[in-house]
PDB file of N, CA and C in Angstrom:
ATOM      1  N   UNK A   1      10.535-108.714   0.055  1.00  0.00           N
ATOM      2  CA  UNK A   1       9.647-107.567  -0.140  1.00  0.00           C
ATOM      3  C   UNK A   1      10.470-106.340  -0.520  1.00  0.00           C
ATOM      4  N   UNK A   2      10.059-106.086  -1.808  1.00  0.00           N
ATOM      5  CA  UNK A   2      10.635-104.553  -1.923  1.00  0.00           C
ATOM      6  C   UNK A   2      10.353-103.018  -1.058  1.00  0.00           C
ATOM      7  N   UNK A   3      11.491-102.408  -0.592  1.00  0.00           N
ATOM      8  CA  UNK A   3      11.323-101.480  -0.152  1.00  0.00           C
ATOM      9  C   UNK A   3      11.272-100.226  -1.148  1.00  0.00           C
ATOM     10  N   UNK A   4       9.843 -99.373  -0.169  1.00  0.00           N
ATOM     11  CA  UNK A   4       9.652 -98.191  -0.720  1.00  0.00           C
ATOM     12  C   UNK A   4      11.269 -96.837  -1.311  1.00  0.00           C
ATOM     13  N   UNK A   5      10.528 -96.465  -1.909  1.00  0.00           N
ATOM     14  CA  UNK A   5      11.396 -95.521  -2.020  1.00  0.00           C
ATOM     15  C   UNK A   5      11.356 -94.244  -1.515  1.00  0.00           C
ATOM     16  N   UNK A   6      11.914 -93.444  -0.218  1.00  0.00           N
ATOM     17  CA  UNK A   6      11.022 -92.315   0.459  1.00  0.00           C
ATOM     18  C   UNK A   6      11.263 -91.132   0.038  1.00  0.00           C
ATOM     19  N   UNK A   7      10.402 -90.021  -0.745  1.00  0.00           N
ATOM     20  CA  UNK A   7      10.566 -89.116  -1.220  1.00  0.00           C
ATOM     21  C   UNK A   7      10.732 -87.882  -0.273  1.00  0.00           C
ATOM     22  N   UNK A   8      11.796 -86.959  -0.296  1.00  0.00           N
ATOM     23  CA  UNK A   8      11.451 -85.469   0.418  1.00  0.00           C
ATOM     24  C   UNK A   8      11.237 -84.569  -0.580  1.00  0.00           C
ATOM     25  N   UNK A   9      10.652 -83.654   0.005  1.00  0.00           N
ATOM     26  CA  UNK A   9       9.849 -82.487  -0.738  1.00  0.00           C
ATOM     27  C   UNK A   9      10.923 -81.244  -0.720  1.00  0.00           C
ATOM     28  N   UNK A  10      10.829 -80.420  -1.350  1.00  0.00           N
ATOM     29  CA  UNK A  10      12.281 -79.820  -1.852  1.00  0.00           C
ATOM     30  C   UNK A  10      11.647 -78.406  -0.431  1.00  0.00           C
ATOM     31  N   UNK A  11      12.392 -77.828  -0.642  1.00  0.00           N
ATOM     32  CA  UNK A  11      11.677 -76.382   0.900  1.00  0.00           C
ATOM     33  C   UNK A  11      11.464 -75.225  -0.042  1.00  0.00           C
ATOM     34  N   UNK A  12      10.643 -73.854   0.371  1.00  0.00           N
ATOM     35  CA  UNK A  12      10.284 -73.442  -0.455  1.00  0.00           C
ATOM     36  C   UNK A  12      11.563 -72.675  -1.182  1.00  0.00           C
ATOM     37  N   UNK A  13      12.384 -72.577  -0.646  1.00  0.00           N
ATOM     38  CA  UNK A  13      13.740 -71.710  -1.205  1.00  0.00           C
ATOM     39  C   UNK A  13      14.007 -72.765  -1.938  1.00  0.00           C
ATOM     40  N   UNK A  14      14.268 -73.724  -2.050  1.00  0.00           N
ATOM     41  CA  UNK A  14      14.530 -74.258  -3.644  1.00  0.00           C
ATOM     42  C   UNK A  14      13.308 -74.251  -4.636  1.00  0.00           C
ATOM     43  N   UNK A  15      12.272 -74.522  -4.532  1.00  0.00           N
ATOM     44  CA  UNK A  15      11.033 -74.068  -5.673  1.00  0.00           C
ATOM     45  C   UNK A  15      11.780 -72.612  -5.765  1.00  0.00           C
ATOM     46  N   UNK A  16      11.908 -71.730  -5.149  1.00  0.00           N
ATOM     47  CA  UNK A  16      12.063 -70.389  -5.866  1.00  0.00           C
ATOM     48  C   UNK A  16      13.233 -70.264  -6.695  1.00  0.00           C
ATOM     49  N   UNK A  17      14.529 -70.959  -5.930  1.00  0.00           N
ATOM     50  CA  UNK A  17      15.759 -70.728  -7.027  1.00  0.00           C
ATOM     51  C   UNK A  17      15.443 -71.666  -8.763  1.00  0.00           C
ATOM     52  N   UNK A  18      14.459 -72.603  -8.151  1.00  0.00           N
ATOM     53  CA  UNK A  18      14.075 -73.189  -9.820  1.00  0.00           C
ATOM     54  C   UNK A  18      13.271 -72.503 -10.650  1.00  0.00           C
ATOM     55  N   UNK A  19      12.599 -71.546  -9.575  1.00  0.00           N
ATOM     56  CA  UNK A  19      11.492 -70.326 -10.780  1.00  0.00           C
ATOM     57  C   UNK A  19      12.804 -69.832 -11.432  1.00  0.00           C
ATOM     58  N   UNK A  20      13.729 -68.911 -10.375  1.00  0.00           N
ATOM     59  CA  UNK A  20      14.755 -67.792 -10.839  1.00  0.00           C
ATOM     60  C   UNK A  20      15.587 -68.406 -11.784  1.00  0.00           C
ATOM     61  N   UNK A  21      15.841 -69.752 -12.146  1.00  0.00           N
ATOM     62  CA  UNK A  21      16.604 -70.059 -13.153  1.00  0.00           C
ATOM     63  C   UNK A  21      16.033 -70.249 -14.625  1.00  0.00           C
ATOM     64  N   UNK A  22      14.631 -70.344 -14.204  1.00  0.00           N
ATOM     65  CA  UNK A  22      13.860 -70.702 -14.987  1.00  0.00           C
ATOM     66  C   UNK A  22      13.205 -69.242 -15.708  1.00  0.00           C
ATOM     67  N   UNK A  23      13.491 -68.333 -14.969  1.00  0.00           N
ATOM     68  CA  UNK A  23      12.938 -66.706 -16.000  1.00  0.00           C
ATOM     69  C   UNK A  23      14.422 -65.905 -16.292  1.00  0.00           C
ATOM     70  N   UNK A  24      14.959 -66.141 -15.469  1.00  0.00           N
ATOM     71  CA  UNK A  24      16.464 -65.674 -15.900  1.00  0.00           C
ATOM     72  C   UNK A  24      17.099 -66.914 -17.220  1.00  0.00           C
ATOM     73  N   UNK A  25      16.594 -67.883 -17.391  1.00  0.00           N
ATOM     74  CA  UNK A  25      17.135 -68.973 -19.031  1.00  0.00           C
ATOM     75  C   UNK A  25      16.269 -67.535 -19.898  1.00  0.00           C
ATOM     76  N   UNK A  26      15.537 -67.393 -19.545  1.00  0.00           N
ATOM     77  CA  UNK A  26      14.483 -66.498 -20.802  1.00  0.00           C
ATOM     78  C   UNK A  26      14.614 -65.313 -21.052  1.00  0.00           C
ATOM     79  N   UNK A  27      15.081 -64.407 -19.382  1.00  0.00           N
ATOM     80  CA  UNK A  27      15.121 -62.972 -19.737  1.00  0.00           C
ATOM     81  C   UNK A  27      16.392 -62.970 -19.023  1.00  0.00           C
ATOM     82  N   UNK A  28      17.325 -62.699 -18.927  1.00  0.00           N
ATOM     83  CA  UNK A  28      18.830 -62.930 -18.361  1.00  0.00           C
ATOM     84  C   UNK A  28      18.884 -61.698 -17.525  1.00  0.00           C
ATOM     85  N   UNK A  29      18.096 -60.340 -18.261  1.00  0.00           N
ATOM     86  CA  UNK A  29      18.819 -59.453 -17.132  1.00  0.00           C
ATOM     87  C   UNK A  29      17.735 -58.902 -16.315  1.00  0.00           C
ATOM     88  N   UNK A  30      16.815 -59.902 -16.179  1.00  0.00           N
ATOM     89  CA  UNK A  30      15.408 -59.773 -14.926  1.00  0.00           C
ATOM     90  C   UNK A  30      15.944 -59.637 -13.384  1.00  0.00           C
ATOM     91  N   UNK A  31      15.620 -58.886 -12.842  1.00  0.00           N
ATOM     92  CA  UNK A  31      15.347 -58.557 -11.431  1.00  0.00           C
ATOM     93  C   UNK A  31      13.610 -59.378 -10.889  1.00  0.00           C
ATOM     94  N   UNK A  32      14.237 -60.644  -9.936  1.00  0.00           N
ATOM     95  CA  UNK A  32      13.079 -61.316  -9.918  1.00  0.00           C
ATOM     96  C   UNK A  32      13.036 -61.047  -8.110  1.00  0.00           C
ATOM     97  N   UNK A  33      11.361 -60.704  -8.422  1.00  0.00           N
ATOM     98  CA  UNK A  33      11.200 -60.885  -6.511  1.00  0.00           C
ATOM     99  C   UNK A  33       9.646 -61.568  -6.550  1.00  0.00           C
ATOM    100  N   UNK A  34       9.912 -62.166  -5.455  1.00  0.00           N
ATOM    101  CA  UNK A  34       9.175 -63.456  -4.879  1.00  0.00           C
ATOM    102  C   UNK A  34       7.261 -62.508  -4.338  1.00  0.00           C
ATOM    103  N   UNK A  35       6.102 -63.131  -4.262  1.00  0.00           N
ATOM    104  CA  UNK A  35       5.542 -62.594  -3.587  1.00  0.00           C
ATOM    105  C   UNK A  35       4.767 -63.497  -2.407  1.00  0.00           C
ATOM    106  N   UNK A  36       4.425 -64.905  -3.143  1.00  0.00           N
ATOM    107  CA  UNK A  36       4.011 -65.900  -2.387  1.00  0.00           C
ATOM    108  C   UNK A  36       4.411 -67.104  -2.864  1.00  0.00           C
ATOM    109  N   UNK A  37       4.545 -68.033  -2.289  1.00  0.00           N
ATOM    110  CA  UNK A  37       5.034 -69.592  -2.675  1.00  0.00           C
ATOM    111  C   UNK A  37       3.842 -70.356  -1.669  1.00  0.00           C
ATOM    112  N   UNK A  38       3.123 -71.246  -2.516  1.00  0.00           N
ATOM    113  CA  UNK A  38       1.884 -72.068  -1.394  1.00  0.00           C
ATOM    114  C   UNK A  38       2.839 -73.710  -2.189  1.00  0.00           C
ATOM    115  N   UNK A  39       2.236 -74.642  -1.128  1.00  0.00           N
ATOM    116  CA  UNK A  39       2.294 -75.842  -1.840  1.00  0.00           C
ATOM    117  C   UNK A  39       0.759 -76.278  -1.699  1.00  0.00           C
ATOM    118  N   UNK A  40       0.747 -77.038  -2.577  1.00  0.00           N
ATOM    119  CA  UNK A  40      -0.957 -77.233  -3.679  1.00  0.00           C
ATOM    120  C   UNK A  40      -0.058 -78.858  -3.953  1.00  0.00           C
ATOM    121  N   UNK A  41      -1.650 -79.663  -3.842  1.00  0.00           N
ATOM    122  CA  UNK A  41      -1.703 -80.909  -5.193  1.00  0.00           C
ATOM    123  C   UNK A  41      -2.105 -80.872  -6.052  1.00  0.00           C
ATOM    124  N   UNK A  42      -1.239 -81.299  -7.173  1.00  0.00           N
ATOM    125  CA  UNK A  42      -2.005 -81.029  -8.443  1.00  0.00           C
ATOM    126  C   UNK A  42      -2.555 -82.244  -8.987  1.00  0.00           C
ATOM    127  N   UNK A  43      -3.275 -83.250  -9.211  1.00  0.00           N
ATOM    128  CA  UNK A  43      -3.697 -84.568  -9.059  1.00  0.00           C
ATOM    129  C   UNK A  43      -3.659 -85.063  -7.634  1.00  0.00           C
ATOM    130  N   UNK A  44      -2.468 -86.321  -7.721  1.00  0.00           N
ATOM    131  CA  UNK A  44      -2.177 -86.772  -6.473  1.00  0.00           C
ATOM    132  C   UNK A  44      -0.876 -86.017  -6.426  1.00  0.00           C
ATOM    133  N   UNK A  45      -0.292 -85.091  -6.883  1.00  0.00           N
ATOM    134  CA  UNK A  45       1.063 -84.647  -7.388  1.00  0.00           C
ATOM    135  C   UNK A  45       1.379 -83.403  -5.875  1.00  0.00           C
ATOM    136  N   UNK A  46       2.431 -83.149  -5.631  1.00  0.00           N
ATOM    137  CA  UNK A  46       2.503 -81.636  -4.993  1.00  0.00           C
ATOM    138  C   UNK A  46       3.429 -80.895  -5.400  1.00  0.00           C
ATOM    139  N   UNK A  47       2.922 -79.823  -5.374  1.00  0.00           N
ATOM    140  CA  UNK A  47       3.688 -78.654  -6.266  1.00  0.00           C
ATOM    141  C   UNK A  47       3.786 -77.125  -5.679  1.00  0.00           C
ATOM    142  N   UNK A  48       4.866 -76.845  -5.373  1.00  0.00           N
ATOM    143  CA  UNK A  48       4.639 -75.482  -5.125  1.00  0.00           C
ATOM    144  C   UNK A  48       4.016 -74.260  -6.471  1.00  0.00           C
ATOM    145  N   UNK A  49       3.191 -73.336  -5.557  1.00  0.00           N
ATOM    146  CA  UNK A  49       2.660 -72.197  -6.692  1.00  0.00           C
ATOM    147  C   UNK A  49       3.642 -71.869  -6.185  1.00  0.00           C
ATOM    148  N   UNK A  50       4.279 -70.638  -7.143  1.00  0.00           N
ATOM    149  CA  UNK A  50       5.087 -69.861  -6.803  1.00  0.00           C
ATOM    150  C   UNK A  50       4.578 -68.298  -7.735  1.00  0.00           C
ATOM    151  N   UNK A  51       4.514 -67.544  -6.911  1.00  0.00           N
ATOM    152  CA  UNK A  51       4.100 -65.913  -7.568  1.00  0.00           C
ATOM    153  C   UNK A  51       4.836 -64.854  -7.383  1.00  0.00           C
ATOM    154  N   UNK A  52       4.742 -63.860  -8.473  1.00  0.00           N
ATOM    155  CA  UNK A  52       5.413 -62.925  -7.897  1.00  0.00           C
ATOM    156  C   UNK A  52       5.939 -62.055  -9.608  1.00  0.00           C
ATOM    157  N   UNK A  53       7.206 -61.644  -9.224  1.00  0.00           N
ATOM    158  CA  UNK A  53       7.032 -60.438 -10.635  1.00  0.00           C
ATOM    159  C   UNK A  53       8.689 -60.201 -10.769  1.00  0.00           C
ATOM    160  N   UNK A  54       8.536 -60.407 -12.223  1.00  0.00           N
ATOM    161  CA  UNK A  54       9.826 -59.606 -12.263  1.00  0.00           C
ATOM    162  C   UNK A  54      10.098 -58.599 -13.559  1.00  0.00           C
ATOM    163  N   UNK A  55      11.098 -57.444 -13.605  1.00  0.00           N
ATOM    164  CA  UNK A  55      11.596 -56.446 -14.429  1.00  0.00           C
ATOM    165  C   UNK A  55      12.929 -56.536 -15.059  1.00  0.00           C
ATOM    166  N   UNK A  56      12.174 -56.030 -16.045  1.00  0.00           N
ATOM    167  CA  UNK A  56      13.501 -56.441 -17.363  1.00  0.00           C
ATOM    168  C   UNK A  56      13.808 -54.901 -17.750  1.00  0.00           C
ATOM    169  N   UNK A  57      15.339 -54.788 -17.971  1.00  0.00           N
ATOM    170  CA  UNK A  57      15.278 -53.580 -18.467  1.00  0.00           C
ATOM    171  C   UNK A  57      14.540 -52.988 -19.788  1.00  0.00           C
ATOM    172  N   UNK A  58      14.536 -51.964 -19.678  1.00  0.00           N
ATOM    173  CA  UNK A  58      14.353 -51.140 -21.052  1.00  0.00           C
ATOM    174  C   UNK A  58      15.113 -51.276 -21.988  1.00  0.00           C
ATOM    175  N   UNK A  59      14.703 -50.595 -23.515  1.00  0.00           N
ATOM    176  CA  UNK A  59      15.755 -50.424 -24.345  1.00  0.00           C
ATOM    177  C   UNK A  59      15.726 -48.723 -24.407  1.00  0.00           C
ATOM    178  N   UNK A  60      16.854 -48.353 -25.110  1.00  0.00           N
ATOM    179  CA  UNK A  60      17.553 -47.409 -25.392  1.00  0.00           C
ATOM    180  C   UNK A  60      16.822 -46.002 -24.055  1.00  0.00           C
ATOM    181  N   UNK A  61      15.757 -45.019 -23.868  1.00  0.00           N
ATOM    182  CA  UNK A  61      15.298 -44.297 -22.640  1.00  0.00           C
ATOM    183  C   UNK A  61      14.021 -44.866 -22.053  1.00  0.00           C
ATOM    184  N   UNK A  62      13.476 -45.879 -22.816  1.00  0.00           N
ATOM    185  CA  UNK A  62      12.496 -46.291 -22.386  1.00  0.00           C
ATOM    186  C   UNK A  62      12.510 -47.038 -20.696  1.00  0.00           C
ATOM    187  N   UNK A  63      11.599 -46.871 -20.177  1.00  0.00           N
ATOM    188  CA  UNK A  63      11.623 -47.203 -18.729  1.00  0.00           C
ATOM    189  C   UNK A  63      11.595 -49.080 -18.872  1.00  0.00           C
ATOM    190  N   UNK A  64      12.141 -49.828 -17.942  1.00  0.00           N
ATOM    191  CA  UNK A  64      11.877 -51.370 -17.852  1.00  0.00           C
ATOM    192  C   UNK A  64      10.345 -52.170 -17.663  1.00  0.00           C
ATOM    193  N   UNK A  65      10.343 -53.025 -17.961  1.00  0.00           N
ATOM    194  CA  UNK A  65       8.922 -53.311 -18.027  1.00  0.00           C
ATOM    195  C   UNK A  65       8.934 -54.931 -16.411  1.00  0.00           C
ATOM    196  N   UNK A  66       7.842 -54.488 -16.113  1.00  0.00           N
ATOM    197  CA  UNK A  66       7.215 -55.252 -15.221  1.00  0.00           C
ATOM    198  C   UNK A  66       6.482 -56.369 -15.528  1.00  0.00           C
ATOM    199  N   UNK A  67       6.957 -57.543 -15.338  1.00  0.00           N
ATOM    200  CA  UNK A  67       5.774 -58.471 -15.828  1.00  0.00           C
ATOM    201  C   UNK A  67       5.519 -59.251 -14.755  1.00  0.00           C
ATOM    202  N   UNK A  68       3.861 -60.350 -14.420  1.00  0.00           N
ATOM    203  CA  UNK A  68       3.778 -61.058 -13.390  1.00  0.00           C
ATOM    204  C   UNK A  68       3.979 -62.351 -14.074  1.00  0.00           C
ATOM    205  N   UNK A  69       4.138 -63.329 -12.885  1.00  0.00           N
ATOM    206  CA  UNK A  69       4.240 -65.089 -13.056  1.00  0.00           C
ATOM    207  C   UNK A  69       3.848 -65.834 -12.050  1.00  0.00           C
ATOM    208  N   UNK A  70       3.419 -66.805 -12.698  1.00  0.00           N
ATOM    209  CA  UNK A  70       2.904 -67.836 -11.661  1.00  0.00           C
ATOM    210  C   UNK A  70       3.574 -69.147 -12.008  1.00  0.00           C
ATOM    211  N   UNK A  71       4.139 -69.472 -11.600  1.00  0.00           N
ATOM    212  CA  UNK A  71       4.550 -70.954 -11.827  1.00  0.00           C
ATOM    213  C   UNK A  71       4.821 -71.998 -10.669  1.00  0.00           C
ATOM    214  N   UNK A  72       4.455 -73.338 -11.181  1.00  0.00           N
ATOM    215  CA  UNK A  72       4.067 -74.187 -10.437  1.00  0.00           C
ATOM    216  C   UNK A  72       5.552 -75.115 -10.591  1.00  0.00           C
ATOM    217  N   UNK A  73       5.957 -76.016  -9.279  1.00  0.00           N
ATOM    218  CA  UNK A  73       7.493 -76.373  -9.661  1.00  0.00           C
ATOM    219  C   UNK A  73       7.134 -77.578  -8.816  1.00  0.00           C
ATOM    220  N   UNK A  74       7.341 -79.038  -9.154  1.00  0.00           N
ATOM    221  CA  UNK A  74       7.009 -80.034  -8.620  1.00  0.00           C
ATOM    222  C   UNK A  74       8.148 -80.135  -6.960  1.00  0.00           C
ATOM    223  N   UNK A  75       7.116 -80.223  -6.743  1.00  0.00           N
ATOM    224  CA  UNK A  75       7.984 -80.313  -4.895  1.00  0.00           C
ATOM    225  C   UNK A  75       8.495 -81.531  -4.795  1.00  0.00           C
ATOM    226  N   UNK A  76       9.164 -82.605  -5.610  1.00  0.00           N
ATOM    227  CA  UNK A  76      10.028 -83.426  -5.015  1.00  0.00           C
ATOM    228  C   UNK A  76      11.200 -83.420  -6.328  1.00  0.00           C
ATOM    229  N   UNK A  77      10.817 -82.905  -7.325  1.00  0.00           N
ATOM    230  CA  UNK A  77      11.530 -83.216  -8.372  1.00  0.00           C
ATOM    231  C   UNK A  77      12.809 -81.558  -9.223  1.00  0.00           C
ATOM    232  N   UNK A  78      11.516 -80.489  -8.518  1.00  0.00           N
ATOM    233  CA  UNK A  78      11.866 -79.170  -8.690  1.00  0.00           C
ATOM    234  C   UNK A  78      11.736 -78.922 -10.050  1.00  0.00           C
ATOM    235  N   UNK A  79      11.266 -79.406 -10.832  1.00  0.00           N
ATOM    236  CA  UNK A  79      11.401 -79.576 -12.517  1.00  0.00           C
ATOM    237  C   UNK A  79       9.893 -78.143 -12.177  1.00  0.00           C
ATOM    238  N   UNK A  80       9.723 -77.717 -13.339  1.00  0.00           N
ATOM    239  CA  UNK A  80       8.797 -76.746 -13.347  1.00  0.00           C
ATOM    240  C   UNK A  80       7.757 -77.575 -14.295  1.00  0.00           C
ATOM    241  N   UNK A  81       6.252 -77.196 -13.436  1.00  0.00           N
ATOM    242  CA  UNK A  81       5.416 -78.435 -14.268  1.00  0.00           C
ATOM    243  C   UNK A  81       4.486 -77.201 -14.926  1.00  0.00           C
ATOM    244  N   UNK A  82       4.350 -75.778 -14.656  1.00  0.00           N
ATOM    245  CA  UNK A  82       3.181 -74.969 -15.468  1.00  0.00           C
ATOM    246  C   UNK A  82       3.571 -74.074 -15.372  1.00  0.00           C
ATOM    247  N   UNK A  83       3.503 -72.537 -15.781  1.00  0.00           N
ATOM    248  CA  UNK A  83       3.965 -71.652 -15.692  1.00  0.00           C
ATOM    249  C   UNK A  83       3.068 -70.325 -16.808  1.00  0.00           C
ATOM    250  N   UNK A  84       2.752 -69.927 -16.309  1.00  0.00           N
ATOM    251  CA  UNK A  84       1.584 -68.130 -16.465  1.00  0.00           C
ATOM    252  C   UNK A  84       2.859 -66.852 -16.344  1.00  0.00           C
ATOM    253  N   UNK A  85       3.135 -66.433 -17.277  1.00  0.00           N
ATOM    254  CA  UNK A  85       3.772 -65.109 -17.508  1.00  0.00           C
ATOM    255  C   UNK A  85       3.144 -64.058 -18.024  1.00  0.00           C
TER     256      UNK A  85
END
């Protein structure tokens, strides 16, 4: 009989360092802060939401801009499965 293979679920501080790598690949000099992390199924799937906002600088006097995100990061795999900017 083959044995299962037993999966652990990543904790929420790793879903977040996979958001932060994942908006810092895009905007490099973002200041990212966290606001909520839930874990959710997405099918039979689980996934952390992860929310929250981050700021990019300005150019030349212009002030930095604020943007929000939501992204969803598979809780055993950490791969990012959706993502709302």
């Amino acid at each position: 009989m083959e044995q299962e293979e037993k999966k652990e679920l990543i904790g929420v501080e790793d879903a977040e360092r996979a958001v932060e790598r994942f908006i810092l690949g895009r905007h490099a000099d973002a200041k990212v802060n966290f606001d909520r992390a839930v874990l959710k199924a997405l099918g039979a799937e689980p996934v952390y939401e992860v929310e929250g906002h981050f700021a990019t600088k300005g150019r030349f006097l212009s002030t930095g801009r604020k943007k929000l995100f939501k992204i969803q990061v598979h809780a055993y795999s950490a791969k990012i499965v959706s993502y709302e900017m």
